[in-house]
Protein backbone atom coordinates (compact mmCIF):
# COMPACT_ATOMS: atom_id res chain seq x y z
CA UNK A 1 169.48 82.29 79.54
CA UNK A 2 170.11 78.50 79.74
CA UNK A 3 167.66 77.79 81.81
CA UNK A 4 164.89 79.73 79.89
CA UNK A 5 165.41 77.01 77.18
CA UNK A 6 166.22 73.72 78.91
CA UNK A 7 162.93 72.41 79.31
CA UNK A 8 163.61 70.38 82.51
CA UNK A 9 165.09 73.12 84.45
CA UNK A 10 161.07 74.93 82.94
CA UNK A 11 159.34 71.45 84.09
CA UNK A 12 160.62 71.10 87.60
CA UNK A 13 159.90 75.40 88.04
CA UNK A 14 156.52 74.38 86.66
CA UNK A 15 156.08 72.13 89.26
CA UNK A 16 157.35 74.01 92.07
CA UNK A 17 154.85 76.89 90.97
CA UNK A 18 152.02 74.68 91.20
CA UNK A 19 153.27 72.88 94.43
CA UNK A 20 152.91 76.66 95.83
CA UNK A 21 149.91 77.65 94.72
CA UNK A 22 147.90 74.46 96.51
CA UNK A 23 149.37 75.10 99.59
CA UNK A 24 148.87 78.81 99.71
CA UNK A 25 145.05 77.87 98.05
CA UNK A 26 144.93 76.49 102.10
CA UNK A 27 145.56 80.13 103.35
CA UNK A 28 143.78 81.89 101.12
CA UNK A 29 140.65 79.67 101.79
CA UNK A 30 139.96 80.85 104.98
CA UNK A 31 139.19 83.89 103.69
CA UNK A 32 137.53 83.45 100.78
CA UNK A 33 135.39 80.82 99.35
CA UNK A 34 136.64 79.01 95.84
CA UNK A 35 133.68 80.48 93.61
CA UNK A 36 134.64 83.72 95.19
CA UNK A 37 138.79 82.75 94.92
CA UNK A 38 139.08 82.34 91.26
CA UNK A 39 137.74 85.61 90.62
CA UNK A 40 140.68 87.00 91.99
CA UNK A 41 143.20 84.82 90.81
CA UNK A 42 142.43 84.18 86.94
CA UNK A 43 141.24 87.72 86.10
CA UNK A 44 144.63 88.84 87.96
CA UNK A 45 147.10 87.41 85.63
CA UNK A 46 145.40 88.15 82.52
CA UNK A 47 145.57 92.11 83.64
CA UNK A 48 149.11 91.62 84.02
CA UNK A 49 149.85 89.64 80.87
CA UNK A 50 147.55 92.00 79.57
CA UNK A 51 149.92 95.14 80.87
CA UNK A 52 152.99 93.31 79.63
CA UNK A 53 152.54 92.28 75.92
CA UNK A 54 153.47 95.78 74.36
CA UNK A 55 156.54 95.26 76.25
CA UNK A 56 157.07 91.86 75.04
CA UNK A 57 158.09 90.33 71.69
CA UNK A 58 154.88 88.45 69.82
CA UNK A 59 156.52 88.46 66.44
CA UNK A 60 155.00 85.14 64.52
CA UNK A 61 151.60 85.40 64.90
CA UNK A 62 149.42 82.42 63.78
CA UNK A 63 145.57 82.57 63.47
CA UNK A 64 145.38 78.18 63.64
CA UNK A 65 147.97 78.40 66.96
CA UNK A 66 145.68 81.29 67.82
CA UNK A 67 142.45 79.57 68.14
CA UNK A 68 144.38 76.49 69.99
CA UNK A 69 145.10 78.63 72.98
CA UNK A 70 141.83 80.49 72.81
CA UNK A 71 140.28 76.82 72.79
CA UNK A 72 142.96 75.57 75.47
CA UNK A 73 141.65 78.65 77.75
CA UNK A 74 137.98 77.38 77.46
CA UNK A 75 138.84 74.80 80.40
CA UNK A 76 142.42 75.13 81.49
CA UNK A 77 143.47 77.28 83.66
CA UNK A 78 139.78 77.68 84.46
CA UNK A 79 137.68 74.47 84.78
CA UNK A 80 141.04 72.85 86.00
CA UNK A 81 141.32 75.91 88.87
CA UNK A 82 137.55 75.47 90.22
CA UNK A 83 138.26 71.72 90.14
CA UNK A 84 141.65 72.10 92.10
CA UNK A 85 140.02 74.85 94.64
CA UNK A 86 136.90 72.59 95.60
CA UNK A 87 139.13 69.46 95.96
CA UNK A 88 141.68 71.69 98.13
CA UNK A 89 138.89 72.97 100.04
CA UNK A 90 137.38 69.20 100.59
CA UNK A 91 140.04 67.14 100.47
CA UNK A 92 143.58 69.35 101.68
CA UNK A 93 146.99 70.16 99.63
CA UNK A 94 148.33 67.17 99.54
CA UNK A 95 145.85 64.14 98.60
CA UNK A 96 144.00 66.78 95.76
CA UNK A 97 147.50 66.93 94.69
CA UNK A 98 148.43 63.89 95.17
CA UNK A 99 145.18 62.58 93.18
CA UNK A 100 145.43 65.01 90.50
CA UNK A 101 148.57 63.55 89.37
CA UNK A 102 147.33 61.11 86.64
CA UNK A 103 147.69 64.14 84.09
CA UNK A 104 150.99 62.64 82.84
CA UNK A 105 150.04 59.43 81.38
CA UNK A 106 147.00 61.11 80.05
CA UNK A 107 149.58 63.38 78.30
CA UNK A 108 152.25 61.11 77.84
CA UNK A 109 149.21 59.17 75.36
CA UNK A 110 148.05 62.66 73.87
CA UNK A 111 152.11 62.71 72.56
CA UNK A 112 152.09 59.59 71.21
CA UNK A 113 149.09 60.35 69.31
CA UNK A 114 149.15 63.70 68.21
CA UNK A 115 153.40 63.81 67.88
CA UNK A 116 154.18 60.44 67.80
CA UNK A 117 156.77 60.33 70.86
CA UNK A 118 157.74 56.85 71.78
CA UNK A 119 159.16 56.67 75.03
CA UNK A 120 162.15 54.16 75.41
CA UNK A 121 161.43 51.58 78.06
CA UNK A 122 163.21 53.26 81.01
CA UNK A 123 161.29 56.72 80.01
CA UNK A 124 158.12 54.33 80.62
CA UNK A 125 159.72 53.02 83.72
CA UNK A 126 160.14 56.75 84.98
CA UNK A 127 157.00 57.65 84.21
CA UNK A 128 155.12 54.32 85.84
CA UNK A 129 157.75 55.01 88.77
CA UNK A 130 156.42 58.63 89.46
CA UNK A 131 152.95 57.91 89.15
CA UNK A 132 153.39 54.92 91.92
CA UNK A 133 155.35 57.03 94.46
CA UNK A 134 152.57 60.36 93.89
CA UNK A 135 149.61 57.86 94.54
CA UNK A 136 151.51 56.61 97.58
CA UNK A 137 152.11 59.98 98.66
CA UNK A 138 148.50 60.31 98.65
CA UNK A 139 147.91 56.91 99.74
CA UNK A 140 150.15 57.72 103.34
CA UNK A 141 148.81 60.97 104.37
CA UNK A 142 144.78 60.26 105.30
CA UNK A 143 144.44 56.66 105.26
CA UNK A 144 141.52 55.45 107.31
CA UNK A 145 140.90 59.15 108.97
CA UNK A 146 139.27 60.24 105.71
CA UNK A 147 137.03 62.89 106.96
CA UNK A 148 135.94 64.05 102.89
CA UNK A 149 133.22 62.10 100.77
CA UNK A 150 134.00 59.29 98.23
CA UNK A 151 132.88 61.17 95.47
CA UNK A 152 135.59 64.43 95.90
CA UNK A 153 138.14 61.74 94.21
CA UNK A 154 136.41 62.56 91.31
CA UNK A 155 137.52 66.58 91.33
CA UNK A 156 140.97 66.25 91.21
CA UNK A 157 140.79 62.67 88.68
CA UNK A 158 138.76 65.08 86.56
CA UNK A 159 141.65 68.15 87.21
CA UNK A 160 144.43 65.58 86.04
CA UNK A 161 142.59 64.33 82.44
CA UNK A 162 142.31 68.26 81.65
CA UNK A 163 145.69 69.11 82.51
CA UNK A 164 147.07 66.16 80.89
CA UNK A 165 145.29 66.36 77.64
CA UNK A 166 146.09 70.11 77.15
CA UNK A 167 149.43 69.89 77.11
CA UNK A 168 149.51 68.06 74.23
CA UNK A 169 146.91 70.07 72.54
CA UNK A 170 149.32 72.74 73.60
CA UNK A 171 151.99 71.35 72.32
CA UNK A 172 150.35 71.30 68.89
CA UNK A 173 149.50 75.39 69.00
CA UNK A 174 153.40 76.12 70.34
CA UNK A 175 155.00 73.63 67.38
CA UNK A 176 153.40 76.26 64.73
CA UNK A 177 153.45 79.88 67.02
CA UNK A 178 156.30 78.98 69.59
CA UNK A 179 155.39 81.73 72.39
CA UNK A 180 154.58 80.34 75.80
CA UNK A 181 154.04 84.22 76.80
CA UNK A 182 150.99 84.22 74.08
CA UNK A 183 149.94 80.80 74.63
CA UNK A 184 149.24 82.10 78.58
CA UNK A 185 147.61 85.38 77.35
CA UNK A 186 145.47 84.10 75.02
CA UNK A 187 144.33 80.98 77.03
CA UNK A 188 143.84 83.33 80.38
CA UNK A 189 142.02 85.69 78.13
CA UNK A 190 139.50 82.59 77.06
CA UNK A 191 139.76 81.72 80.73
CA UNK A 192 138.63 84.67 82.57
CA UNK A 193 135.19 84.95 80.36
CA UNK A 194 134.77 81.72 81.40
CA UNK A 195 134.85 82.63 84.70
CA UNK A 196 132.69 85.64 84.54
CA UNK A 197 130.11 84.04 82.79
CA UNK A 198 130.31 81.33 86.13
CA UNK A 199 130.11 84.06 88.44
CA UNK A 200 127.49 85.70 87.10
CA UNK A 201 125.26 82.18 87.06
CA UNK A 202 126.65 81.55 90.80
CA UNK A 203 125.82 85.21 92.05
CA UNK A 204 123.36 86.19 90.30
CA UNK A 205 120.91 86.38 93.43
CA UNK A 206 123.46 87.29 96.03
CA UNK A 207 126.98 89.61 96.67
CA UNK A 208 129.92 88.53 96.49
CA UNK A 209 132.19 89.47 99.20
CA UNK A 210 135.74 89.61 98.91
CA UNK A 211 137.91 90.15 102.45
CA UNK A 212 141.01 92.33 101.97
CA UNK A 213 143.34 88.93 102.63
CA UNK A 214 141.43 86.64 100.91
CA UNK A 215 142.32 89.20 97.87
CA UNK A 216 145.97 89.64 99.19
CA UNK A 217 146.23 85.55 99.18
CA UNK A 218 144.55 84.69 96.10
CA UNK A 219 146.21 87.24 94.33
CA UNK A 220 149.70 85.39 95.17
CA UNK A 221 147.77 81.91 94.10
CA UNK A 222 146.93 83.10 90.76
CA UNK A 223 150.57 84.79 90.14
CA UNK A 224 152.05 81.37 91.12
CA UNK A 225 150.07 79.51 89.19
CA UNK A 226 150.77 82.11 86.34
CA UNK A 227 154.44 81.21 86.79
CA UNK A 228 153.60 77.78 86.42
CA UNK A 229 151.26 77.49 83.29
CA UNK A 230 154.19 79.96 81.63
CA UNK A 231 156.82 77.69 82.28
CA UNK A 232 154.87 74.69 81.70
CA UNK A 233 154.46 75.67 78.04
CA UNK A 234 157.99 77.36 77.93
CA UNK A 235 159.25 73.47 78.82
CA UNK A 236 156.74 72.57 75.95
CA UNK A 237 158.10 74.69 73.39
CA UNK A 238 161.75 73.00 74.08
CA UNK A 239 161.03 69.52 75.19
CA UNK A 240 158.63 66.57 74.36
CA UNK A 241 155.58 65.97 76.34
CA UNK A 242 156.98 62.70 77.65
CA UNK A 243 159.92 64.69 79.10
CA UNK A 244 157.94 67.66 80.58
CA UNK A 245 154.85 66.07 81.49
CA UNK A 246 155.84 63.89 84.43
CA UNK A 247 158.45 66.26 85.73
CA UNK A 248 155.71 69.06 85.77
CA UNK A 249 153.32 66.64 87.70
CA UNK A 250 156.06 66.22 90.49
CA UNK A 251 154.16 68.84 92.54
CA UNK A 252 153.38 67.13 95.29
CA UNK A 253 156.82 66.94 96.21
CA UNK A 254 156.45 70.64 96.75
CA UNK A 255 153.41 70.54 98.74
CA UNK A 256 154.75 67.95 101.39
CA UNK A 257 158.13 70.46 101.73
CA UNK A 258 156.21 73.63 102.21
CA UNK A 259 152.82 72.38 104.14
CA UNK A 260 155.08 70.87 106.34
CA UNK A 261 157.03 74.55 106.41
CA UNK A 262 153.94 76.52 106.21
CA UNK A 263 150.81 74.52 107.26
CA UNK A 264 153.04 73.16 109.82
CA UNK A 265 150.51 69.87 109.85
CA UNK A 266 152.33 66.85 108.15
CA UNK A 267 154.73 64.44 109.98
CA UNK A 268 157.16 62.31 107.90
CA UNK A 269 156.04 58.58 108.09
CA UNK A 270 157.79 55.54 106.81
CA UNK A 271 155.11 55.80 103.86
CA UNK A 272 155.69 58.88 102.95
CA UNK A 273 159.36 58.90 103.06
CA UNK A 274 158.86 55.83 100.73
CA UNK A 275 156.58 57.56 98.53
CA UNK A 276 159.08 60.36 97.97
CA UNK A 277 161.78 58.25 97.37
CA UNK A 278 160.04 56.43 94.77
CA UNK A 279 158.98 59.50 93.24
CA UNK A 280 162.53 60.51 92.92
CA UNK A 281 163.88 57.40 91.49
CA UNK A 282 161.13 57.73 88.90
CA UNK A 283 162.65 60.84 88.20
CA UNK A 284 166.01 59.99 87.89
CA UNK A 285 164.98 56.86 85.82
CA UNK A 286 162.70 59.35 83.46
CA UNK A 287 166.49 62.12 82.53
CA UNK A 288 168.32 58.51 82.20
CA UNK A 289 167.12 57.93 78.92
């Protein structure tokens, strides 16, 4: 039960979630294609949230924090998804991660703004420290052998202004109906309309067609990614957005364990070991307030 309300124990499973889901979004793209990918994933976890809420408790129902996680589902999981499968698909696990990880300072600002959080000076210093080691991270790992266009920076830059402003906005809809279960109901409800209504534009002229384990592995994307938007806002609903945000957004630490595990295809270099031990410190700097 502790660690359903300490929100950095919720942050860092946040993060390991999402760390998963982009490197099995690698597997699960050789089967499928990402237009054809989210309309497994998205559509999956609203079923089961779906299946669950009579069994779960929803008491404190507000109409204003409502319509904040209908709004929140308008782009995020979706737009964010689409944005994080084509940059996967271009670009690899670990620089769209890597990339995408501007989202906390773009939060950190939405908290000062909507909440008025001030970070103390070493909480800045974390948060500065993070975002250095992630972009070397990203920085170390395809160098001059870029083999993706100039341009795909611009997916997972655009993935990491959604996903940091939302959680803010979020932040706003749990402060007045505290239920990270309804907040991810509501917003994958929003969500998976979102991505009909893209499908049916997309396919309108052709068939979709859906191999048995591209189903089986975006099926496991979209339940880890579940478990990560849940606990994101669970961390939300106990902790400030300059405490969750960067601890959520240490993914890529997640993706350089397990693609080394499971994709087999990344070798430590001096670089990267420097990028995750700056990343680290940054973390230890950002719970030393």
């Amino acid at each position: 039960m502790w660690l359903l309300g300490n929100p950095v124990a919720l942050a860092l499973g946040a993060s390991f979630f999402f760390g998963l889901a982009l490197v099995l979004t690698q597997f699960g793209l050789r089967y499928a294609r990402p237009s054809e990918g989210i309309l497994i994933s998205i559509p999956l976890v609203t079923v089961i949230v779906w299946l669950a809420a009579p069994v779960v408790a929803l008491e404190g129902f507000d109409l204003r924090a409502a319509a904040v996680f209908l709004a929140i589902g308008l782009v995020y999981p979706a737009a964010v998804t689409m944005l994080t499968y084509q940059a996967n698909d271009l670009m690899g696990p670990a620089v769209a991660g890597a990339l995408g990880n501007l989202a906390p300072l773009f939060a950190v600002l939405g908290g000062m703004l909507l909440f008025g959080e001030r970070p103390a000076a070493l909480q800045i210093l974390g948060i500065l420290t993070i975002v250095l080691g992630i972009i070397l991270l990203s920085l170390s790992r395809d160098g001059v052998t870029r083999s993706w266009p100039l341009w795909a920076i611009l997916l997972p830059l655009a993935a990491s202004v959604i996903r940091g402003a939302v959680q803010p906005i979020g932040k706003v809809g749990l402060s007045i109906w505290p239920s990270s279960f309804a907040a991810v109901l509501l917003g994958y409800t929003a969500s998976t309309f979102v991505v009909a209504i893209v499908a049916f534009v997309q396919h309108r002229h052709g068939r979709v067609n859906f191999a048995p384990k591209g189903i089986l592995w975006f099926a496991c994307i979209g339940l880890s990614n579940g478990l990560a938007v849940l606990a994101l806002y669970a961390a939300l609903t106990h902790g400030s957005v300059v405490l969750v945000a960067p601890l959520a957004a240490t993914y890529p630490l997640v993706t350089l364990v397990l693609g080394a595990v499971l994709l087999r295809a990344e070798k430590i270099t001096l670089p990267l070991f420097a990028g995750v031990l700056i990343t680290v410190a940054g973390v230890a700097l950002l719970l030393g307030r």
